[in-house]
Protein backbone atom coordinates (compact mmCIF):
# COMPACT_ATOMS: atom_id res chain seq x y z
CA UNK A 1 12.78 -3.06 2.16
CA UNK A 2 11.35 -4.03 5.36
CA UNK A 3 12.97 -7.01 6.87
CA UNK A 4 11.46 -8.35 9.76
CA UNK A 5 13.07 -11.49 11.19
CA UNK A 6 10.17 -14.00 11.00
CA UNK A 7 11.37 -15.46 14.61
CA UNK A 8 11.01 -11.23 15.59
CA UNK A 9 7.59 -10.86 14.54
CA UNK A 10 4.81 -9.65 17.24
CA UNK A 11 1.26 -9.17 15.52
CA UNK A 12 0.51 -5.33 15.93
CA UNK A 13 -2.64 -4.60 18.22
CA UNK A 14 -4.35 -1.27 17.67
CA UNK A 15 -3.58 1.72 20.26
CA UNK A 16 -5.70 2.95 22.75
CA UNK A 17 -6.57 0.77 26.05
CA UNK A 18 -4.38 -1.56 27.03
CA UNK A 19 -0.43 -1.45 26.82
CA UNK A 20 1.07 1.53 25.48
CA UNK A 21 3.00 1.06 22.39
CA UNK A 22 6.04 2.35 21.93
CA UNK A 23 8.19 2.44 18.23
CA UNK A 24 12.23 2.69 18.73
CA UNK A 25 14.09 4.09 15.94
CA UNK A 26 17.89 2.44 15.95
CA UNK A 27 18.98 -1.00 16.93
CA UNK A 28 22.76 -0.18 18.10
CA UNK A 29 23.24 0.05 21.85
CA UNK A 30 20.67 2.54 23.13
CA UNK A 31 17.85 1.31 21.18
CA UNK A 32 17.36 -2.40 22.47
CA UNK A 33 18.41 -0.97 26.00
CA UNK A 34 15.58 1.18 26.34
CA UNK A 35 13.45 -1.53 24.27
CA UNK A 36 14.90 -4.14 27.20
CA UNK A 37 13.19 -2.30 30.14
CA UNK A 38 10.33 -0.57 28.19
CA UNK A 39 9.27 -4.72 27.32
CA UNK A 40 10.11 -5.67 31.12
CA UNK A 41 7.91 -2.69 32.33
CA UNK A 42 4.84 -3.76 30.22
CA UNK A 43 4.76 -1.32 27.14
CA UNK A 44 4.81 -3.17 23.79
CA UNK A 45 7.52 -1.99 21.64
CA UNK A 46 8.35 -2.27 18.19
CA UNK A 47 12.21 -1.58 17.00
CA UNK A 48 12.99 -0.15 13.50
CA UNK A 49 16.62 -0.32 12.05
CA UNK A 50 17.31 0.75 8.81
CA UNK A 51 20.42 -1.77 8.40
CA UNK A 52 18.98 -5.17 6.83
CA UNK A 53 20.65 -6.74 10.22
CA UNK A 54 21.90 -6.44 13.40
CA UNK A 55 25.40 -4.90 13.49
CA UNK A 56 28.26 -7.57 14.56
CA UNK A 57 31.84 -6.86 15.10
CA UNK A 58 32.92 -3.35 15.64
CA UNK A 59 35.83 -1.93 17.72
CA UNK A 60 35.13 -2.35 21.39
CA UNK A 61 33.42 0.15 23.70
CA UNK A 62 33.77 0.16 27.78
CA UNK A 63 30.71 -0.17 29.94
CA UNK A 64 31.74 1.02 33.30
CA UNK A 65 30.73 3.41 36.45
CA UNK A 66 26.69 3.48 36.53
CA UNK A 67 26.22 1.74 33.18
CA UNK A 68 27.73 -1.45 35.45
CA UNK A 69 25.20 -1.45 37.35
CA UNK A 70 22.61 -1.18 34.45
CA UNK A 71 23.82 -3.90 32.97
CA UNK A 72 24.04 -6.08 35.96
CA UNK A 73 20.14 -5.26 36.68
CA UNK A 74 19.90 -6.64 32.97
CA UNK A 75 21.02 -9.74 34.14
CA UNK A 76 23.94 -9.35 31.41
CA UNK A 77 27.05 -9.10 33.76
CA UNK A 78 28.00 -12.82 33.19
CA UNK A 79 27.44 -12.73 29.82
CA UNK A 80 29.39 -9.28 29.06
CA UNK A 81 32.55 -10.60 31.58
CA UNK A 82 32.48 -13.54 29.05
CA UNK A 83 32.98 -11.29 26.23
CA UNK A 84 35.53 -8.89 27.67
CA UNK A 85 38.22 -8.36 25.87
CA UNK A 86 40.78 -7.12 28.31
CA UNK A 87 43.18 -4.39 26.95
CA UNK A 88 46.31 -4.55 29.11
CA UNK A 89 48.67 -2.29 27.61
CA UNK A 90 48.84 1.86 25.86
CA UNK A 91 52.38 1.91 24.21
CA UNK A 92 52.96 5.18 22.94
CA UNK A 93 55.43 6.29 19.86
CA UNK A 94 57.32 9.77 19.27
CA UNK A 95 57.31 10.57 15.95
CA UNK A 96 60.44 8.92 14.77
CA UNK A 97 59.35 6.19 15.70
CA UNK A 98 60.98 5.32 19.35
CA UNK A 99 58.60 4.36 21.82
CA UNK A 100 57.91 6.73 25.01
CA UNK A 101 56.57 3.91 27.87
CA UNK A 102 53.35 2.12 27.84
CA UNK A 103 50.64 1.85 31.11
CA UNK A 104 47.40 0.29 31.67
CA UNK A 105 44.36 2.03 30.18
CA UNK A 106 42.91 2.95 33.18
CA UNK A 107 45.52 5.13 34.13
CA UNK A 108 44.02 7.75 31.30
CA UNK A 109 40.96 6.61 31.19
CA UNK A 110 39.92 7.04 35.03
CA UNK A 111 38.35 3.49 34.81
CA UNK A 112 38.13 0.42 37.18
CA UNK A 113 40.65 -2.16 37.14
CA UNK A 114 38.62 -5.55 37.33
CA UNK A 115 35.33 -3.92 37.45
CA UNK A 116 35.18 -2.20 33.83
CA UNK A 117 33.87 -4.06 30.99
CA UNK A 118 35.58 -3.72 27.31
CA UNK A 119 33.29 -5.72 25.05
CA UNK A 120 32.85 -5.49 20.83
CA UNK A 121 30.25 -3.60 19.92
CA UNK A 122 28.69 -6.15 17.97
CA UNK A 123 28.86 -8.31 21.14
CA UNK A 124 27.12 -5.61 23.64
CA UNK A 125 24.26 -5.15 20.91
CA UNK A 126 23.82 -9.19 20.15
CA UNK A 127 23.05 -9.40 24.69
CA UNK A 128 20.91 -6.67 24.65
CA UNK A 129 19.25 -7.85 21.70
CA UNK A 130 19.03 -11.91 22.63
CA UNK A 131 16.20 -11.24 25.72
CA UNK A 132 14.15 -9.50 23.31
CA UNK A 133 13.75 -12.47 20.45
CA UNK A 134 10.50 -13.50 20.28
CA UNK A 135 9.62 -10.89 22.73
CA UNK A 136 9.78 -7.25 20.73
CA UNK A 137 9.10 -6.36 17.27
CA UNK A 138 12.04 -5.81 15.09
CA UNK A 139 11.85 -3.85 11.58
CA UNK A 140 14.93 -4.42 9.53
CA UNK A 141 15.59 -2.52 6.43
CA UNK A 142 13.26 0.15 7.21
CA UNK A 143 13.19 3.55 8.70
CA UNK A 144 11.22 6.45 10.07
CA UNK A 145 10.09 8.53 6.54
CA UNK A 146 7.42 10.67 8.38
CA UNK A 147 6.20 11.67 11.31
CA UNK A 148 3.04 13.08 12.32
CA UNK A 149 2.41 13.79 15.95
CA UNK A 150 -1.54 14.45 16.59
CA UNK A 151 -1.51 14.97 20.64
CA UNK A 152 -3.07 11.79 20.97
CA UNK A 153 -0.64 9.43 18.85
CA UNK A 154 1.86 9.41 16.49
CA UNK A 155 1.33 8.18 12.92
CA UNK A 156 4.59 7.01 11.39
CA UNK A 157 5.33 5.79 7.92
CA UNK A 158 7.76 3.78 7.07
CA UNK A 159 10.42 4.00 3.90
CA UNK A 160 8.89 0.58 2.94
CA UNK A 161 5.42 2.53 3.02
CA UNK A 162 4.00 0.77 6.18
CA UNK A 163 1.90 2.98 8.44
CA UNK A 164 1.28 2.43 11.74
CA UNK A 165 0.39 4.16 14.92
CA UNK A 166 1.95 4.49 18.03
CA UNK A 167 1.38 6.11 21.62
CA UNK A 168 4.97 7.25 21.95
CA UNK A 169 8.09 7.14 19.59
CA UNK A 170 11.79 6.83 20.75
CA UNK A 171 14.45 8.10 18.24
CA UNK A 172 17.66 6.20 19.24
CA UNK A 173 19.00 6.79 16.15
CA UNK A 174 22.63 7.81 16.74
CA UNK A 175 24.67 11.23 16.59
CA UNK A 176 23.52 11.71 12.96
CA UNK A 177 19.86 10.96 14.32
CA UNK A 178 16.73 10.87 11.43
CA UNK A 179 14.43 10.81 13.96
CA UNK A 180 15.56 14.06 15.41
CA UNK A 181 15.77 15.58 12.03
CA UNK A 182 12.40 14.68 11.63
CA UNK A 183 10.76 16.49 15.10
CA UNK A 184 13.37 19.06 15.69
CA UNK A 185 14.75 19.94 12.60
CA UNK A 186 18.33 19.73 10.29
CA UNK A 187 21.62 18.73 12.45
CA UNK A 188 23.67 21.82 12.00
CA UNK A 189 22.30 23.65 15.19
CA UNK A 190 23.06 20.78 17.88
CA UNK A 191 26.06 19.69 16.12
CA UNK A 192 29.41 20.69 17.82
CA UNK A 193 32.61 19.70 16.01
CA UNK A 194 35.26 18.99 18.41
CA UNK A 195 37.87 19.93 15.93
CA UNK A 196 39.31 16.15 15.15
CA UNK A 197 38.57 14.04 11.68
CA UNK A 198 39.27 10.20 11.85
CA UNK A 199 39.28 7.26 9.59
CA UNK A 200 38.52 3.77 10.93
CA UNK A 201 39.44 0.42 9.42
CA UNK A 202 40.97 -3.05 9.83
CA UNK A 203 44.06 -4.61 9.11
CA UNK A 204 45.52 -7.79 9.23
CA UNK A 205 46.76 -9.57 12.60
CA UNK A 206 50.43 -8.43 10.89
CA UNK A 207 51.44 -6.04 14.03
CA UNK A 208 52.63 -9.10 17.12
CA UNK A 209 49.97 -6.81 19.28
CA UNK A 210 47.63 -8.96 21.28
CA UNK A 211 45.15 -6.83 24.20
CA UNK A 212 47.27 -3.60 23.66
CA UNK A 213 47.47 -0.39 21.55
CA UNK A 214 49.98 1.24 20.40
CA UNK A 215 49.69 5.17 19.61
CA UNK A 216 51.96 7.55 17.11
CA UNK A 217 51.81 11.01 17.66
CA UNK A 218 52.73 14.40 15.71
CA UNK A 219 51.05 17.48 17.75
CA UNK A 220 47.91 17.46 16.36
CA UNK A 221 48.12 13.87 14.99
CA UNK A 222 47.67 10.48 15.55
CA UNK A 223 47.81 6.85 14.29
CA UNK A 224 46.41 4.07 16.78
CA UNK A 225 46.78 0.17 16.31
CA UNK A 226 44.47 -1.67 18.60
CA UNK A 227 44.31 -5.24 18.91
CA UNK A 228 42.29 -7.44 20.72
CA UNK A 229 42.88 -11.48 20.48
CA UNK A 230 46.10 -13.02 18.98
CA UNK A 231 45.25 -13.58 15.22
CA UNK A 232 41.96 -11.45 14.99
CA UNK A 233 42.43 -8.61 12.21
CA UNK A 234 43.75 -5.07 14.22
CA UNK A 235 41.33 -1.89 14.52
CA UNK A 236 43.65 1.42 13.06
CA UNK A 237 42.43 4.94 13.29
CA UNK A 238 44.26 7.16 11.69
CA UNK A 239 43.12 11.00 13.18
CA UNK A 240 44.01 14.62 13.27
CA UNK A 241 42.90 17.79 13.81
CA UNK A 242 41.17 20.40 11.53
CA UNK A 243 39.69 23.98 11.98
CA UNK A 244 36.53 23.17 9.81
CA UNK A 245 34.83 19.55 9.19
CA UNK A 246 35.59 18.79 5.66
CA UNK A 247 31.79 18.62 4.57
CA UNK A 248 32.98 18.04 0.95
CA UNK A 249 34.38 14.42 1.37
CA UNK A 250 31.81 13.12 3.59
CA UNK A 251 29.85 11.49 0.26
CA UNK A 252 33.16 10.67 -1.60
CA UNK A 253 35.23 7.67 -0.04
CA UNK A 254 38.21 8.39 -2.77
CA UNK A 255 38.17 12.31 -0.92
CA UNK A 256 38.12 10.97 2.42
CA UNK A 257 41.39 8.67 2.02
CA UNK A 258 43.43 10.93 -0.48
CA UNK A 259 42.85 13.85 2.71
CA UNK A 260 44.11 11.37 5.36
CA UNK A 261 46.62 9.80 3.62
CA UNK A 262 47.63 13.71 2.95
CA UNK A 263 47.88 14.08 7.06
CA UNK A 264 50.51 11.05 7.32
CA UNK A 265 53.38 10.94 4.55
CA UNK A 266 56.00 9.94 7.15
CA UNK A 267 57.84 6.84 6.22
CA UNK A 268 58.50 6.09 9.99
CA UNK A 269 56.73 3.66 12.63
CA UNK A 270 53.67 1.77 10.77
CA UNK A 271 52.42 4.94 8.90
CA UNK A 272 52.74 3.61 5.31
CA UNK A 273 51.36 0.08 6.65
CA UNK A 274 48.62 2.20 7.81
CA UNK A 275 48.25 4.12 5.25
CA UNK A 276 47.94 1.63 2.42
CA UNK A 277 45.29 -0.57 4.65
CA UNK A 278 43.11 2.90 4.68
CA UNK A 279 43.52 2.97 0.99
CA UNK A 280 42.62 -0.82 0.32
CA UNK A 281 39.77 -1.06 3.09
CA UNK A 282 36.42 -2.51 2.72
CA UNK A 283 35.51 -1.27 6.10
CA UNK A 284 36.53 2.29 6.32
CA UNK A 285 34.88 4.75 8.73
CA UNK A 286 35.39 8.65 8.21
CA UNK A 287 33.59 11.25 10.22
CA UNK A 288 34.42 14.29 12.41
CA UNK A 289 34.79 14.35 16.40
CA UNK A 290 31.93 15.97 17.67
CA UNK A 291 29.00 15.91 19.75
CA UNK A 292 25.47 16.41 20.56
CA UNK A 293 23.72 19.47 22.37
CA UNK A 294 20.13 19.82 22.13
CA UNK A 295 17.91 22.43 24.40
CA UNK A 296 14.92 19.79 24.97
CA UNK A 297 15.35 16.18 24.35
CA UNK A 298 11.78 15.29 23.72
CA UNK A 299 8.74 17.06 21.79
CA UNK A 300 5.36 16.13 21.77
CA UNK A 301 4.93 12.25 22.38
CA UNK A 302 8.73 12.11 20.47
CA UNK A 303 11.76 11.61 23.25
CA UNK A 304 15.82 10.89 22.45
CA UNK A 305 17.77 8.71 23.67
CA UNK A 306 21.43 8.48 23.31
CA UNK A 307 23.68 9.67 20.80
CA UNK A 308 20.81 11.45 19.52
CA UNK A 309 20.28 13.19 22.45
CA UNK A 310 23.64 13.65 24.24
CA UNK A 311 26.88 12.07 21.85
CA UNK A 312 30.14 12.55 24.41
CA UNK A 313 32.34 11.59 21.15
CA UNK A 314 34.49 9.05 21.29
CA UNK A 315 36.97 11.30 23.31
CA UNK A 316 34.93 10.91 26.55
CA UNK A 317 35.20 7.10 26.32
CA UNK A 318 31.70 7.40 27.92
CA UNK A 319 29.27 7.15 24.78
CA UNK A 320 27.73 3.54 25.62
CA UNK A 321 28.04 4.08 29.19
CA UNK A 322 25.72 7.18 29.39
CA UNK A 323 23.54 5.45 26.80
CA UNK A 324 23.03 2.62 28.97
CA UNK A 325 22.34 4.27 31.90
CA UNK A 326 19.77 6.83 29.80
CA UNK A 327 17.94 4.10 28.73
CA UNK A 328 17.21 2.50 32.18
CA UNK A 329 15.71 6.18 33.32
CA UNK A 330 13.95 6.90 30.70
CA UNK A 331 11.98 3.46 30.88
CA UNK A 332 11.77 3.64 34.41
CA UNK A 333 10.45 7.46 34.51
CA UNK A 334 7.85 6.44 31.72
CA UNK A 335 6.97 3.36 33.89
CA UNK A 336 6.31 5.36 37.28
CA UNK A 337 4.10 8.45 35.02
CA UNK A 338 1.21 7.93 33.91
CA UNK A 339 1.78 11.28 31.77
CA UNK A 340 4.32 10.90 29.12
CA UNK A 341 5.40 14.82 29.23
CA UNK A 342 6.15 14.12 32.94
CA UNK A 343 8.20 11.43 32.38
CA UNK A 344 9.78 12.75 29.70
CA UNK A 345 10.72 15.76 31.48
CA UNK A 346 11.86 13.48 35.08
CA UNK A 347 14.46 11.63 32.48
CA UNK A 348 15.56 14.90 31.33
CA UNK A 349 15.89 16.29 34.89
CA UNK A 350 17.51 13.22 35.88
CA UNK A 351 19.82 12.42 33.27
CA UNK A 352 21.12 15.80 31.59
CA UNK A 353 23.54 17.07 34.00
CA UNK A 354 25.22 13.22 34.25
CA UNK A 355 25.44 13.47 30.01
CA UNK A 356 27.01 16.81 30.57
CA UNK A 357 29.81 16.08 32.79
CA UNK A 358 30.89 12.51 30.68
CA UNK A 359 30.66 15.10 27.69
CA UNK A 360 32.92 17.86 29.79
CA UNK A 361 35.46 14.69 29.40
CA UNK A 362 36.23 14.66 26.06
CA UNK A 363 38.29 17.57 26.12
CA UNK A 364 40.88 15.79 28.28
CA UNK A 365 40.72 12.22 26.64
CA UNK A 366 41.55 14.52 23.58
CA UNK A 367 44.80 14.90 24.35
CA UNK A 368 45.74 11.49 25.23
CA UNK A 369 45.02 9.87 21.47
CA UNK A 370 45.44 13.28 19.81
CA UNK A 371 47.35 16.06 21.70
CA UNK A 372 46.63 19.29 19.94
CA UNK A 373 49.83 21.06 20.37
CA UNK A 374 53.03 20.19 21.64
CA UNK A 375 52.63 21.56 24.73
CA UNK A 376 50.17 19.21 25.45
CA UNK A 377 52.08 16.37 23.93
CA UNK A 378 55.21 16.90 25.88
CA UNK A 379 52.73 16.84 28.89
CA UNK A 380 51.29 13.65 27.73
CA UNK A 381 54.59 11.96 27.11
CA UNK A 382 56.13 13.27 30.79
CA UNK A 383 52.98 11.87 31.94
CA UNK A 384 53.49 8.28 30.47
CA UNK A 385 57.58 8.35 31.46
CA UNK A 386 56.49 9.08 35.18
CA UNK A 387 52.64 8.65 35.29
CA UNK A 388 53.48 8.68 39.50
CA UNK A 389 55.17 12.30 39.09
CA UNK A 390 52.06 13.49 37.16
CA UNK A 391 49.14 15.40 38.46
CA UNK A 392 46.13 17.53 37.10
CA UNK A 393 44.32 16.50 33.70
CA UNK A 394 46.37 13.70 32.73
CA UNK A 395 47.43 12.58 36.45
CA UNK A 396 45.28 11.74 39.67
CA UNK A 397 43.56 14.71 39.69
CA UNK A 398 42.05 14.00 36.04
CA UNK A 399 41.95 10.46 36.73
CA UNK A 400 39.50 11.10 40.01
CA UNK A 401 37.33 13.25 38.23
CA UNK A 402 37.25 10.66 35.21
CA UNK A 403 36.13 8.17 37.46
CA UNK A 404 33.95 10.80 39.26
CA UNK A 405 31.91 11.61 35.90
CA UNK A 406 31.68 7.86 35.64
CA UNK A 407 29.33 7.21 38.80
CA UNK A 408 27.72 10.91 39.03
CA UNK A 409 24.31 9.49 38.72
CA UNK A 410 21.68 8.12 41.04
CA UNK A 411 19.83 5.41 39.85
CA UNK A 412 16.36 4.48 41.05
CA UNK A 413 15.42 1.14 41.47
CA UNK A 414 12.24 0.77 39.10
CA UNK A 415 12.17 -2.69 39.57
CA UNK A 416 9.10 -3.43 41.72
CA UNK A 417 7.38 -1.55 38.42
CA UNK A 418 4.98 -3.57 36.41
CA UNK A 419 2.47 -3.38 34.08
């Protein structure tokens, strides 16, 4: 049903003359962003989301490199230092059980000691969203059903049967994107499975973790406990790799956690804690590793943004980060063109080889939650014994071009734009 938030409401005006309207599809992370600077640069915007609300909680994601910057033109930096949740510690588990060594995050992870932000997801979307109350349209409940792109507009009708018109449409919908579906046809072709399945859930504060995670591995395996504040219920994934998605569990919750719990019968470390929380959780979240490559990310007056354009997976660590930082240029580009296909295509040109290089990382961060072999895991554990010793992917030579990737972009400054 559609939703709207009365305190969300802005009364429609018809197109043509005037501002140019814009309709978002997806209220996560890269759909108020580009909704943020698309309001500040004059267009009026209206955001659709099919969930009834906006997502809270969540496991935390890292802002850092460019997106930093991003955020601080937001005027968010305060706000998002406030909510950061400051992981200290990786402690890392062989598969009896015995620990390895532990080290700071951002000695895989290429990041930023003291200038990286780790927030919840549900606190990242709740600041982007809080400048637009009152300000942008929001659609709860509802959803793009059709599409129907004339040259001149786009006519859009909603699930709840609303129809309205718009100059330009924005699908921000996320990796498994509708909107995409909709102008450039099924997934299958842009989808590329990175070869890992994963199950996330809760579990309560039961662990004496606080700011840390802790990380079993089997080549080819691994279980993750991730905890943020003392008392607060711990994040688990419990992950492993597989030569083809397993397509037939993906509408069966009861197939997803009888195959995982499959992957991890060890009676060692937390694995049968683990393993019974999968089994008992309210919360669970199965899906494959993968990402997003599309030839074009726009067609007709219809432009992506995102994970529906560019998903790094989870891997890269650099999903929200390039979102963030796609969402600024692609406001800014259609703020400085009068011609929507030229802006369109100056975001592309701008922003597609900086989405390629964060997704060239998720090979690497691969083998730090979930080394493939046991080559690879033998490197990773040599690497956490004497991380000083270590050099190449997993040592200062992967670090630098981690943090590299992070910054490879050049951002305009678009704010003297106005309407």
């Amino acid at each position: 049903m559609n939703a709207t938030r009365p305190t969300d409401a802005v009364p429609p005006t018809p197109t043509g003359g005037g501002r140019r309207r814009v309709l978002v599809s997806g209220a996560s992370i890269a759909g108020p962003a580009v909704a943020y600077w698309l309001d500040r640069f004059g267009f009026e915007v209206t955001v659709v989301e099919k969930a009834a609300a906006l997502r809270g909680g969540g496991y935390p994601v890292d802002v850092r490199g460019i997106a930093r910057t991003v955020v601080e033109r937001m005027g968010l930096l305060p706000r998002l230092r406030e909510a950061h949740v400051d992981s200290r510690r990786m402690t890392f588990f062989d598969a009896s059980g015995a620990t390895i060594g532990s080290l700071r995050p951002e000695q895989f992870t290429g990041g930023e000691a003291g200038a990286d932000l780790e927030v919840r997801r549900g606190d990242l979307a709740e600041a982007l969203y809080a400048p637009l109350r009152g300000r942008v349209e929001f659609l709860f409940g509802d959803s793009i059903a059709t599409l129907d792109d004339d040259g001149e507009t786009v006519r859009v009708v909603l699930d709840s049967g609303a129809r309205r018109t718009f100059d330009l449409v924005v699908g921000a919908d996320g990796l498994h994107s509708n909107t995409r579906r909709l102008v450039l046809g099924p997934e299958e072709p842009f989808h590329r499975y990175l070869g890992h399945v994963f199950a996330g859930f809760t579990l309560p504060p039961e662990f004496g973790l606080a700011h840390e995670a802790a990380i079993w591995n089997e080549p080819g395996r691994g279980a993750v406990l991730y905890a943020l504040e003392p008392g607060e219920r711990v994040h688990g994934f419990l992950t492993f790799t597989r030569e083809d998605p397993p397509l037939d569990a993906f509408r069966d919750p009861e197939a997803q956690r009888a195959l995982v719990a499959a992957r991890f019968p060890e009676r060692v470390w937390h694995l049968p804690r683990m393993v019974r929380g999968m089994r008992e959780a309210d919360d669970l979240f199965f899906d494959v590793v993968s990402q997003i490559h599309v030839d074009t990310w726009s067609h007709g007056r219809v432009v992506l943004a995102g994970d529906a354009a560019h998903a790094t997976s989870f891997l890269s660590g650099q999903g929200t980060s390039v979102a963030l930082a796609g969402a600024y240029v692609l406001a800014g580009e259609l703020a400085t063109h009068a011609n929507h296909a030229d802006a369109f295509a100056a975001y592309e040109r701008r922003m597609r080889p900086f989405a390629e290089r964060n997704q060239a990382l998720a090979t690497a961060g691969g083998t730090v939650v979930t080394p493939t072999t046991r080559a690879q895991l033998d490197a990773r554990n040599a690497f956490v014994r004497e991380p000083r010793a270590a050099s190449g992917e997993l040592g200062s030579e992967g670090a630098a071009e981690q943090r590299a990737a992070h910054h490879d972009l050049e951002l305009p400054d678009y704010a003297a734009v106005r309407a």
